[in-house]
Structure formats: structure tokens, C-alpha cells
N, C-alpha and C. Protein backbone atom coordinates (compact mmCIF):
# COMPACT_ATOMS: atom_id res chain seq x y z
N UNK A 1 0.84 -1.16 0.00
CA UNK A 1 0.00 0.00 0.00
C UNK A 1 0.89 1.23 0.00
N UNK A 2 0.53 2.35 -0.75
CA UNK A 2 1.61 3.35 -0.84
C UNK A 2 0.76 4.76 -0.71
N UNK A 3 1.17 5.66 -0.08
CA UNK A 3 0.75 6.75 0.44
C UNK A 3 1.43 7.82 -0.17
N UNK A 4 0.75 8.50 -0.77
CA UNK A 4 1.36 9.65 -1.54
C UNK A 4 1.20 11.12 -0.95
N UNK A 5 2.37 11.51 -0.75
CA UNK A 5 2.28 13.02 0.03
C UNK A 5 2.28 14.29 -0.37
N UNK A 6 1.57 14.96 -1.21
CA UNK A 6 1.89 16.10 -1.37
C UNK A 6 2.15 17.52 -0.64
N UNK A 7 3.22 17.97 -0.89
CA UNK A 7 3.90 19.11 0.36
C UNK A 7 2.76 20.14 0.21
N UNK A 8 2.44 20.16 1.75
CA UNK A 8 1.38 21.75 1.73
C UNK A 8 2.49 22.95 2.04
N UNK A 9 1.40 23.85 2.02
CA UNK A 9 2.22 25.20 1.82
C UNK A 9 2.75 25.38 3.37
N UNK A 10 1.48 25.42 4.39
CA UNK A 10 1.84 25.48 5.70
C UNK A 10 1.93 23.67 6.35
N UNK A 11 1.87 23.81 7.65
CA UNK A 11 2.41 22.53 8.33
C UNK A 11 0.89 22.20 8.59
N UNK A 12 0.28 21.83 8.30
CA UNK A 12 -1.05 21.47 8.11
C UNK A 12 -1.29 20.20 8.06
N UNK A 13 -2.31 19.20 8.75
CA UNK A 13 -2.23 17.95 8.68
C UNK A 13 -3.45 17.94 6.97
N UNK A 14 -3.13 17.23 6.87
CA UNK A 14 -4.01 16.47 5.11
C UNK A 14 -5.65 16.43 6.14
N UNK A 15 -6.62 16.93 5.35
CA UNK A 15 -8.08 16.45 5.84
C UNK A 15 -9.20 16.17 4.53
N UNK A 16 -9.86 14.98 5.01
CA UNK A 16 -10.94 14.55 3.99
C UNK A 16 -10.29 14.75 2.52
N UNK A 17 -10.91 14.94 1.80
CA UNK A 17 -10.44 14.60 0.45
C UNK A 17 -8.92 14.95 -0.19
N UNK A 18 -7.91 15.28 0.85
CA UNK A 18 -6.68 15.53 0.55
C UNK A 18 -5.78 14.43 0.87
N UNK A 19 -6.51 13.58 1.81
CA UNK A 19 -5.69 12.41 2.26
C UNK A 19 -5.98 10.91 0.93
N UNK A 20 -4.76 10.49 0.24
CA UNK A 20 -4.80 10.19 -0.78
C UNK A 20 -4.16 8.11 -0.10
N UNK A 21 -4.68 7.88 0.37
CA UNK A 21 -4.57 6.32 1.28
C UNK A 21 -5.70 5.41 0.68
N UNK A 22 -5.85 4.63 0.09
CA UNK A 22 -6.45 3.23 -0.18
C UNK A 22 -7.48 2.75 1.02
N UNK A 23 -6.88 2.61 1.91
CA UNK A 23 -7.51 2.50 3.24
C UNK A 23 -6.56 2.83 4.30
N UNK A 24 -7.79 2.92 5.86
CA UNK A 24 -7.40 3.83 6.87
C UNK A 24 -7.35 3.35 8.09
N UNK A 25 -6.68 3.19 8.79
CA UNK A 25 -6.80 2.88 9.87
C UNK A 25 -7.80 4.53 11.16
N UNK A 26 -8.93 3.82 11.63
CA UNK A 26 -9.77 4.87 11.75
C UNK A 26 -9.91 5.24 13.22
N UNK A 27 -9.75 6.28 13.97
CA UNK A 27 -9.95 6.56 15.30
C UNK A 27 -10.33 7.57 15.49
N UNK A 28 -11.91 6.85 16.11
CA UNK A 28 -13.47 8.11 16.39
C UNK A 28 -13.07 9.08 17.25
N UNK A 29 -13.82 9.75 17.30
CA UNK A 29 -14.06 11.90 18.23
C UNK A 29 -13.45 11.37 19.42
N UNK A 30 -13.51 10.16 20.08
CA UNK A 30 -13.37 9.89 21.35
C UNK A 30 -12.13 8.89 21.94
N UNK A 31 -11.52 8.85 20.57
CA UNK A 31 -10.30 8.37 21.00
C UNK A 31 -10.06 6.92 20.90
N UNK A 32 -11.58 6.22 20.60
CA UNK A 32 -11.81 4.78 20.36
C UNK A 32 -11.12 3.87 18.90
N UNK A 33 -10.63 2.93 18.63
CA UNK A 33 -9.98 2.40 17.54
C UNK A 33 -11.48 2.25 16.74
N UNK A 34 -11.96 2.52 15.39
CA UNK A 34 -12.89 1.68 14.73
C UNK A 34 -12.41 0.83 13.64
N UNK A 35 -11.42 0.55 13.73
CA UNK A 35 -10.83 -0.37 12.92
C UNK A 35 -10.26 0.29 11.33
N UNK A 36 -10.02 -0.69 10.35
CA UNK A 36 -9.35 -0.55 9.19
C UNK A 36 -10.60 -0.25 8.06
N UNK A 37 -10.86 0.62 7.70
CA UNK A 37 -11.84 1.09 6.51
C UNK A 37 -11.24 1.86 5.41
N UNK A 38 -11.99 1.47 4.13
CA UNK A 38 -11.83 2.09 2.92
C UNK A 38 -11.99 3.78 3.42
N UNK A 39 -11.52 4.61 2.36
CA UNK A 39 -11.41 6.02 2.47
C UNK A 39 -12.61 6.32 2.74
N UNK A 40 -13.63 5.99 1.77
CA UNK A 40 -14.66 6.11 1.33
C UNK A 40 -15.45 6.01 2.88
N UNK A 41 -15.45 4.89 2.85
CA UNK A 41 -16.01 4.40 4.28
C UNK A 41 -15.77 6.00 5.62
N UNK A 42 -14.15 5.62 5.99
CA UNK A 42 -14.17 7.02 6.58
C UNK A 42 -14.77 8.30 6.55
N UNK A 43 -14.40 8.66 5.26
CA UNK A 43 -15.22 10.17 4.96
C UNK A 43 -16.28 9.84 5.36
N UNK A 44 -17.27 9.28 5.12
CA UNK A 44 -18.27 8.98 4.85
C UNK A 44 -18.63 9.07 6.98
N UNK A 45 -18.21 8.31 7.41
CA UNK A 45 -18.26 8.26 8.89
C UNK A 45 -17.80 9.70 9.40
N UNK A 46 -16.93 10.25 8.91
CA UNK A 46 -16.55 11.56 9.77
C UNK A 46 -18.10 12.68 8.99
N UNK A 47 -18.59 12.31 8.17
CA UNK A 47 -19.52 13.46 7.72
C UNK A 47 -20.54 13.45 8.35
N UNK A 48 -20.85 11.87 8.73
CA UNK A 48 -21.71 11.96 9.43
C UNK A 48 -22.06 11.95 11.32
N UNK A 49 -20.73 12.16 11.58
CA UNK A 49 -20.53 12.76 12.60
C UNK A 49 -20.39 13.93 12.96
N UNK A 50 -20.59 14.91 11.76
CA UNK A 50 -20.02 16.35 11.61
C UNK A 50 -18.65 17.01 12.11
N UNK A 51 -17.61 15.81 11.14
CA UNK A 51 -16.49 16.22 11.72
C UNK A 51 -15.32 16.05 10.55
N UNK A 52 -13.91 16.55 10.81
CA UNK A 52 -13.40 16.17 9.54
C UNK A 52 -12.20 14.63 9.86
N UNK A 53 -12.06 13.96 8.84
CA UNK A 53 -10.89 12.81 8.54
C UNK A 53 -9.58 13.45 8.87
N UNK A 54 -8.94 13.62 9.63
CA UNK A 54 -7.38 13.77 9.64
C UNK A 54 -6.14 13.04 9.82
N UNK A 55 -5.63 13.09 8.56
CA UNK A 55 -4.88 12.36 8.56
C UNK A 55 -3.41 12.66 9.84
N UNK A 56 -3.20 11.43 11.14
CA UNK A 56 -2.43 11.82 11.69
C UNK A 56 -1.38 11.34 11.43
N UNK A 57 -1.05 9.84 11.04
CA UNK A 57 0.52 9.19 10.93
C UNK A 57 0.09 8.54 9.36
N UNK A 58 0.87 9.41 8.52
CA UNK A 58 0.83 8.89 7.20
C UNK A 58 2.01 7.50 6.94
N UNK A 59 2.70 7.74 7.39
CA UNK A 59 3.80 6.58 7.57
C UNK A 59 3.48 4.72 8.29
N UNK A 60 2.13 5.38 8.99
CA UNK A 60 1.70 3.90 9.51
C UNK A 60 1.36 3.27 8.46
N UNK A 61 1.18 1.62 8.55
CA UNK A 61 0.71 0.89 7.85
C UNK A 61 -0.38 -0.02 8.92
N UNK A 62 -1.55 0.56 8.13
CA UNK A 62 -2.41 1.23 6.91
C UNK A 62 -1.85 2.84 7.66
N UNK A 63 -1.95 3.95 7.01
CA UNK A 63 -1.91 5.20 7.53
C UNK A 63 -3.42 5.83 8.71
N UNK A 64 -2.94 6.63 9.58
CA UNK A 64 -3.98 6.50 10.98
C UNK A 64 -4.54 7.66 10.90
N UNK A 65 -5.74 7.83 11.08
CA UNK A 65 -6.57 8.64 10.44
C UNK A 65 -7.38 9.21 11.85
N UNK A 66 -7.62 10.14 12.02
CA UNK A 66 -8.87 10.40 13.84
C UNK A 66 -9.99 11.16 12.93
N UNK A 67 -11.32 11.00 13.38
CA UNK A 67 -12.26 11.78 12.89
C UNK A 67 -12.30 13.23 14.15
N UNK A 68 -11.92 14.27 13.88
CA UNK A 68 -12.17 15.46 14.89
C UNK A 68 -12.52 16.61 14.26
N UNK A 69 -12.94 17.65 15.27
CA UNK A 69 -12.96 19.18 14.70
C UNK A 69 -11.35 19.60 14.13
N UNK A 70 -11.35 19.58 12.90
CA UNK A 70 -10.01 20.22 12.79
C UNK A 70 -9.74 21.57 13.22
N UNK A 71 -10.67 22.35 12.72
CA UNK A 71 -10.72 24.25 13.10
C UNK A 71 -10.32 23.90 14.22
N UNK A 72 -11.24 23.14 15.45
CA UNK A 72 -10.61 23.24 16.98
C UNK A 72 -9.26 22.91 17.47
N UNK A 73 -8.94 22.10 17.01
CA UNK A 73 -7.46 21.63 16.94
C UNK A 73 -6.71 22.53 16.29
N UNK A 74 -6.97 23.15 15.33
CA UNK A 74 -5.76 23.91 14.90
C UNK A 74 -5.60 25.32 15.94
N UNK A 75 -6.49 25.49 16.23
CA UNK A 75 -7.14 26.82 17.45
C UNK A 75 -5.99 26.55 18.93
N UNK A 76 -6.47 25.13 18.92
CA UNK A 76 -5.93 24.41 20.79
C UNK A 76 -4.42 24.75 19.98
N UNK A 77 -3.58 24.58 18.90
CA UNK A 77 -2.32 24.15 18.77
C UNK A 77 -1.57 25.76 18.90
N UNK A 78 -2.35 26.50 17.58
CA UNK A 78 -1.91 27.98 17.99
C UNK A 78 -1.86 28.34 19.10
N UNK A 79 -3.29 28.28 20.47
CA UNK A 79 -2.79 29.06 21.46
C UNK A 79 -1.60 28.14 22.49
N UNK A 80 -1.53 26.89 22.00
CA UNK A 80 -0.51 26.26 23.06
C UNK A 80 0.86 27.01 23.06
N UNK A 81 1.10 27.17 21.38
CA UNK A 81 2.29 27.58 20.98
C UNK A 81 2.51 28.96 21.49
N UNK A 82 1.70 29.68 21.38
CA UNK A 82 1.74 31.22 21.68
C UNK A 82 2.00 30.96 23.14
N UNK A 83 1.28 30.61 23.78
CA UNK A 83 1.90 30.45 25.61
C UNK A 83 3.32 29.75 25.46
N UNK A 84 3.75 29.04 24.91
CA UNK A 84 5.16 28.34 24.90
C UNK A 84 6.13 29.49 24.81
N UNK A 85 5.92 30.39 23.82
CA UNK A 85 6.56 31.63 23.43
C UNK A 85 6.45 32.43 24.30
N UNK A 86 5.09 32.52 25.27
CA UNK A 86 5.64 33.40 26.25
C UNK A 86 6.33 33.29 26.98
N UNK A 87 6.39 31.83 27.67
CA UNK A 87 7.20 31.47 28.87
C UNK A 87 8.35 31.74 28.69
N UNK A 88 9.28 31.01 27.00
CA UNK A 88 10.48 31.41 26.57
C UNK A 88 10.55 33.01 26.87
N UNK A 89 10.02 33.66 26.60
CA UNK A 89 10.30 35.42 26.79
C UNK A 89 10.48 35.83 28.29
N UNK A 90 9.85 35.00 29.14
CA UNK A 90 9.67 34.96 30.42
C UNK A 90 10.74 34.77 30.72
N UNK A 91 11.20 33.56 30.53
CA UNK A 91 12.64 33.03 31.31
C UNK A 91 13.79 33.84 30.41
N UNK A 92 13.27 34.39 29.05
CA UNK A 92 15.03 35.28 28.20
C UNK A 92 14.85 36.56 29.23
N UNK A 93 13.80 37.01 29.63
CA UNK A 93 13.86 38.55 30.32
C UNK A 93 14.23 38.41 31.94
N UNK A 94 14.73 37.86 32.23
CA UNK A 94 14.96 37.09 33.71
C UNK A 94 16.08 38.23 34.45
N UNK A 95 17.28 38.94 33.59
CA UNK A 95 18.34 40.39 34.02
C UNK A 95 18.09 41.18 33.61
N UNK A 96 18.36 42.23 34.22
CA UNK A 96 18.18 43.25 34.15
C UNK A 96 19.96 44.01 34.18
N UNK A 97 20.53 44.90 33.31
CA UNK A 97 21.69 45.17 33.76
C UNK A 97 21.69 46.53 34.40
N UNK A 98 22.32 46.99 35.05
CA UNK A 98 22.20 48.83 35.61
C UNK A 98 23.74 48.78 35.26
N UNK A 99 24.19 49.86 34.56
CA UNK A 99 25.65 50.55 34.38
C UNK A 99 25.90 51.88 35.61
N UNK A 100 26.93 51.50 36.04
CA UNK A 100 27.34 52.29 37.25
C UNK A 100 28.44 53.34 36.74
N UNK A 101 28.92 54.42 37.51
CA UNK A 101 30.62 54.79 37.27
C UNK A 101 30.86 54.95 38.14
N UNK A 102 32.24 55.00 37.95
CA UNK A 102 33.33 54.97 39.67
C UNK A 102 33.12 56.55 40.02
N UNK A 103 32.38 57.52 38.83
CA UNK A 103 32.17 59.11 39.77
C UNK A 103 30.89 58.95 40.08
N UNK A 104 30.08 58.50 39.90
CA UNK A 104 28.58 58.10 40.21
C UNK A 104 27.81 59.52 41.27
N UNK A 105 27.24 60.49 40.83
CA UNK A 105 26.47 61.03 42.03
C UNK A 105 25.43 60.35 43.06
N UNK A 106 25.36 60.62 44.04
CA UNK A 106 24.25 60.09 44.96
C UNK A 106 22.87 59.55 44.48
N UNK A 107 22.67 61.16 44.21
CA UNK A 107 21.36 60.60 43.42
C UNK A 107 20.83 59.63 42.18
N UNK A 108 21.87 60.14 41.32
CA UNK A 108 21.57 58.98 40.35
C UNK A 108 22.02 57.72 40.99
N UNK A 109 22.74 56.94 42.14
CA UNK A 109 23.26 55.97 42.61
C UNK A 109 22.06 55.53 43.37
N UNK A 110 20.82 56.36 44.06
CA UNK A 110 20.13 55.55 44.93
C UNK A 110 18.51 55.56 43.92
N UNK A 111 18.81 56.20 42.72
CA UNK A 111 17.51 56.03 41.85
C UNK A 111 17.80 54.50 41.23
N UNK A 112 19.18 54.27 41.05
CA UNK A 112 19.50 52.69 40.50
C UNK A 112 19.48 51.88 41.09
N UNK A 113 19.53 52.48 42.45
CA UNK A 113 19.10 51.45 44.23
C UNK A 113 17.85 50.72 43.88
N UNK A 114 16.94 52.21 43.72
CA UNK A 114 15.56 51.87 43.78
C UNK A 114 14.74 51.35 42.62
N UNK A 115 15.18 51.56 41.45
CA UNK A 115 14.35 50.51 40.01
C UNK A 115 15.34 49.08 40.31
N UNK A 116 16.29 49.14 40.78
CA UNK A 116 17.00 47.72 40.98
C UNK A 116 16.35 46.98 42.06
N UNK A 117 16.08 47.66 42.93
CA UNK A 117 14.57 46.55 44.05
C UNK A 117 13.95 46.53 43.63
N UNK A 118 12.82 46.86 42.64
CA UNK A 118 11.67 46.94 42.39
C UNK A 118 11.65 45.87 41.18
N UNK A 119 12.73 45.94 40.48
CA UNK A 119 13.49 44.36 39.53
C UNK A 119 13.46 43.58 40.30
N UNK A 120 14.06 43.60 41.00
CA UNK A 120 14.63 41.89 42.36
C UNK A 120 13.56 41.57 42.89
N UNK A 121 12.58 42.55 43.47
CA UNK A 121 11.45 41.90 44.01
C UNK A 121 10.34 41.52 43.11
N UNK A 122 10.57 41.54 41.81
CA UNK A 122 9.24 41.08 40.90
C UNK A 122 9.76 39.58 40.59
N UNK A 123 11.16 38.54 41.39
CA UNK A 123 12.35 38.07 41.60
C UNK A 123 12.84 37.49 40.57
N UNK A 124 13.30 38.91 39.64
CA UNK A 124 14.37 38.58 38.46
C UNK A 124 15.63 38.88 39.17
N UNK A 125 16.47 38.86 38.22
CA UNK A 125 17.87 39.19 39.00
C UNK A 125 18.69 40.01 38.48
N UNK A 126 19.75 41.08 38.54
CA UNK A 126 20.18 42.58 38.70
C UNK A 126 21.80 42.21 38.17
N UNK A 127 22.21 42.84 37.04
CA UNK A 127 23.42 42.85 36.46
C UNK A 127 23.67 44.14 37.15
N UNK A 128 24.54 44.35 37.50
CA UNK A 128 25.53 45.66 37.97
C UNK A 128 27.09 46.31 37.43
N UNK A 129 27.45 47.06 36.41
CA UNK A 129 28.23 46.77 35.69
C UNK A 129 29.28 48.42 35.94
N UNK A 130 30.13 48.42 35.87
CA UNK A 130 30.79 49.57 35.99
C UNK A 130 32.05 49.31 34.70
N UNK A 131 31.98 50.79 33.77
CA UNK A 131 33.29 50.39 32.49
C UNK A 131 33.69 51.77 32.67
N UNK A 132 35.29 51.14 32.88
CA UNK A 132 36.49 52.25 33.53
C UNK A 132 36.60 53.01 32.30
N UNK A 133 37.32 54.36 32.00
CA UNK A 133 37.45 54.91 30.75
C UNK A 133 38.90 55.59 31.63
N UNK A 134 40.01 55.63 30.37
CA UNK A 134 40.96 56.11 30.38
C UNK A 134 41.67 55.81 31.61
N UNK A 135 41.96 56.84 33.03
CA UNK A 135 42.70 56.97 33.62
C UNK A 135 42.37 56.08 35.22
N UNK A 136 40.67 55.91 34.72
CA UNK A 136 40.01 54.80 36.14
C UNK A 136 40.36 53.60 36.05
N UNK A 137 41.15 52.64 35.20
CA UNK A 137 41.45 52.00 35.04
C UNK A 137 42.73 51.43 35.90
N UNK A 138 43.55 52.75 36.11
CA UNK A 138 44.58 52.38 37.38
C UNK A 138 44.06 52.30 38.98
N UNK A 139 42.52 52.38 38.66
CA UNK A 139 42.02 52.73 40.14
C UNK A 139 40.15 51.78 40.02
N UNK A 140 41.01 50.10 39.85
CA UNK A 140 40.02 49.59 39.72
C UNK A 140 39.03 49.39 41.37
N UNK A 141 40.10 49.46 42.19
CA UNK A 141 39.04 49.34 43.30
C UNK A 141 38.18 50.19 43.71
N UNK A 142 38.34 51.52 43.07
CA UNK A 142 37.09 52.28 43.37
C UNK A 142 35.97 52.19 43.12
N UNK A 143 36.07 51.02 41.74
CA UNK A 143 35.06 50.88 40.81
C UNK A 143 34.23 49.54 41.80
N UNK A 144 34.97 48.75 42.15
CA UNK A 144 34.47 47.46 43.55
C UNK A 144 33.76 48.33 44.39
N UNK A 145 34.57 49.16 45.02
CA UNK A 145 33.96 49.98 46.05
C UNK A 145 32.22 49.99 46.17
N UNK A 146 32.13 50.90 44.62
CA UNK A 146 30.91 51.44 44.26
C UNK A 146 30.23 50.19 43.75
N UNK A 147 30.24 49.11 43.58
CA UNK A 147 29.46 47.96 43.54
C UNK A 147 29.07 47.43 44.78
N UNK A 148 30.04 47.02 45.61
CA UNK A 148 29.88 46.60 46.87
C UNK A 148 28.79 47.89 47.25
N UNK A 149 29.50 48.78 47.59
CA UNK A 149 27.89 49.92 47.85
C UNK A 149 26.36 49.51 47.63
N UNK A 150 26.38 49.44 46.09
CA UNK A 150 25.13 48.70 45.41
C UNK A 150 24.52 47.40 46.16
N UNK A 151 25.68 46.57 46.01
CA UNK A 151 25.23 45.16 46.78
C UNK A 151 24.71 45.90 48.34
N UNK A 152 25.61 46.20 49.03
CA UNK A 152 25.08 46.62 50.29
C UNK A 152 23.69 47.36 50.32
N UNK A 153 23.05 48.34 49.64
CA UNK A 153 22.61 49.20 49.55
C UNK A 153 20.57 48.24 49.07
N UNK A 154 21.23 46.80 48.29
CA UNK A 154 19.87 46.01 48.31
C UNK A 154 20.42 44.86 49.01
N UNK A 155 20.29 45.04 50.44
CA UNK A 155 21.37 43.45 50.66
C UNK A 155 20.26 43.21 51.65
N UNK A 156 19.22 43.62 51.61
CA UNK A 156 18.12 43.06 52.65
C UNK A 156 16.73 42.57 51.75
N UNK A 157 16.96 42.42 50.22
CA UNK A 157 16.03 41.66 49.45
C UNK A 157 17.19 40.84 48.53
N UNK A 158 18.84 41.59 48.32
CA UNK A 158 19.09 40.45 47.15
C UNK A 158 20.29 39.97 48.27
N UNK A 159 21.23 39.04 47.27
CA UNK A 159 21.92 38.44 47.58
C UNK A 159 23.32 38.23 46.32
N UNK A 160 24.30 38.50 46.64
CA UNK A 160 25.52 38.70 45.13
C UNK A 160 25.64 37.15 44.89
N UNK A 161 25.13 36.68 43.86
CA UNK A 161 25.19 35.76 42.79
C UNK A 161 27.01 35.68 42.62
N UNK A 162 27.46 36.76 41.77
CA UNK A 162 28.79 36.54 40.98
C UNK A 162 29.41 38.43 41.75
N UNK A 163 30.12 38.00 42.44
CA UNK A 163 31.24 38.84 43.26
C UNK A 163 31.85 39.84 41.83
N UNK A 164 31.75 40.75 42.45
CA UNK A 164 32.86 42.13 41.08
C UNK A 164 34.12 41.28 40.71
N UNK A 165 33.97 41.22 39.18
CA UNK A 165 35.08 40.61 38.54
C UNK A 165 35.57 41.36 37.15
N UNK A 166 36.42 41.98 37.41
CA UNK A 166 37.17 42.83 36.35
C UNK A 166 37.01 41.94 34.82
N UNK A 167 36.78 42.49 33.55
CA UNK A 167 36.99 41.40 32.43
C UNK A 167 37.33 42.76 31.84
N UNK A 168 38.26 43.10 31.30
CA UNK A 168 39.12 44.01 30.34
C UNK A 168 38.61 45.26 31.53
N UNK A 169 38.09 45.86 30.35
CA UNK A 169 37.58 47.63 30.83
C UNK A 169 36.53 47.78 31.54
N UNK A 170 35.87 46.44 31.60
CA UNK A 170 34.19 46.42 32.41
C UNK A 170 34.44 45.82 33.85
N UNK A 171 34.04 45.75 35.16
CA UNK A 171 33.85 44.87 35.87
C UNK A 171 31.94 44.98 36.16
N UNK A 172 31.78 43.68 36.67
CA UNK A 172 30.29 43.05 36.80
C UNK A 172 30.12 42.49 38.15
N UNK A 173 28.83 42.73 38.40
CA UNK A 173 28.25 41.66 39.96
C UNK A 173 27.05 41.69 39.40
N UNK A 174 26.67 40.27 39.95
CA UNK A 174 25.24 40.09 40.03
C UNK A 174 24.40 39.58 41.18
N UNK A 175 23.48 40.27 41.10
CA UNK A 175 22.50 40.08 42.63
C UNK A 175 21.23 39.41 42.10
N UNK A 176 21.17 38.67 42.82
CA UNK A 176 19.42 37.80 42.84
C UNK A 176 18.71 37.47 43.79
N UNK A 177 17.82 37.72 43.83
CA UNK A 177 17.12 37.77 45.48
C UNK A 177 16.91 36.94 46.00
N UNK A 178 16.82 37.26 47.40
CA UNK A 178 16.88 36.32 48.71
C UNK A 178 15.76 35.28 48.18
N UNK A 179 16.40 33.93 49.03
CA UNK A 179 15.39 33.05 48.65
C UNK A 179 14.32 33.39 50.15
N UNK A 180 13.23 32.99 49.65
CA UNK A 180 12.01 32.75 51.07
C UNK A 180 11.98 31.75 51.68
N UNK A 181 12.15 31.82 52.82
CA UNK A 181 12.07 30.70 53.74
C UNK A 181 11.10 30.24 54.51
């Protein structure tokens, strides 16, 4: 028995008169086996169930066929996928980075205090980054200094993940919040 496939445009399963099988192996709205029937036969059973033939495993022998709402199924598959995609976005948006400098004023230092808690406690977690230019570079611990500050400054919701670590011209810490106990 040989099953002939023609490529659809989208990823679309084959339904009723597109599915091109001799005979079918057939499984009703409810999930029940009804055994091996001519095409004919099928269609004929899914119409009068008010439903369509879909072809699911063309590769079986005989190829396996379910009688269902296709529209509904294609509906359930889109919104599964669309929630899948959110979660992925969920877990890619997880840091947040704040850029610091080793001259840093007050104020702008405790406004980055405060959108940096308000990150940690929604409990994503807080990149902290300071990049030396020119002559701060001989005076990397000032640039620690003013991180440690930071860390100190949310150290009663986060907790430093990755300790200030110089990598060329940048150094980095990261804070992620306290676990609940």
C-alpha cells in the first residue's frame, strides 16, 4: 500500500479529500480504535458525525486517520504555541543590567538602588556593571567599592550571585534575590 504526500504550503495535517490512502486505519471523536476502513467508508463516517478525517501518521501501515474538529485543533495548537513563546520570553527577560561609574552622584546611585529593588522583588535578577574609561582604570578598586555599595545598599532583598570581577575595561556583579524561607 503506498501513500502519496503532497507538500502543503503550511504545516497542516491532510483532511478529507486531501488524504490520498487506499484505506485507513480509523480513530473516532473519542479516541476509540474503529478499525481498518476504505477512504470512502471514513469520509463517509466523519460526515456523518459532523467532523473532519485527519490524517495523523501517514507513515503507519495502513496510515492513521482520527475523525475530529479540525478548526478546533488547529485553534488548541496555535494558542498552546503562543503560551510556549511566552514562557520562553519569560525566562530570556529574567536580568536586568544597571551601568554604574566609579564618579557616580548620589542621586543617580540611589535612583538605581531603587528601580533595581523593584526588579529583584518582581524576583528577576540585577546585572551591575561599571566600564572604567581612560585613567580609572589604574584605580580599579574604586570601581568594587561602588558595587559593593550597590550590593550593600539592596542586601536586605538580594543576595551577590557573581562577586565584582574585572573582564578588560568592564567589571560586573550580580544580585538575585533572597530566597524565602
Amino acid at each position: 500500500m503506498e501513500v502519496f504526500v503532497i507538500a502543503n504550503k503550511e504545516k497542516d495535517l491532510f483532511i478529507n479529500e486531501q488524504i490520498r490512502a487506499k484505506e485507513v486505519m480509523v480513530i473516532g471523536p473519542k479516541g476509540e480504535k474503529l478499525g481498518t476502513k476504505s477512504l470512502k467508508d471514513a469520509l463517509t463516517l466523519a460526515s456523518y458525525a459532523g467532523f473532519d478525517l485527519v490524517l495523523i501518521n501517514a507513515k503507519g501501515n495502513p496510515p492513521v486517520c482520527k475523525i475530529m474538529d479540525y478548526n478546533k485543533f488547529k485553534y488548541e495548537n496555535k494558542k498552546r504555541a503562543k503560551e510556549n513563546i511566552k514562557k520562553q520570553r519569560e525566562a530570556n527577560l529574567e536580568m536586568k543590567e544597571y551601568r554604574l561609574s566609579v564618579s557616580i552622584d548620589i542621586h543617580d546611585f540611589n535612583t538605581r538602588v531603587k528601580n533595581a529593588g523593584k526588579y529583584l522583588e518582581k524576583g528577576h535578577r540585577v546585572k551591575a556593571s561599571i566600564r572604567f574609561r581612560g585613567r580609572e582604570m589604574a584605580h580599579t578598586e574604586l570601581g568594587r567599592d561602588v558595587l559593593i555599595r550597590f550590593a550593600d545598599a539592596l542586601k536586605d532583598i538580594a543576595d551577590i550571585e557573581k562577586k565584582p570581577m574585572l573582564d578588560g575595561r568592564n567589571m560586573t556583579m550580580i544580585l538575585m534575590p533572597k530566597k524565602e524561607k
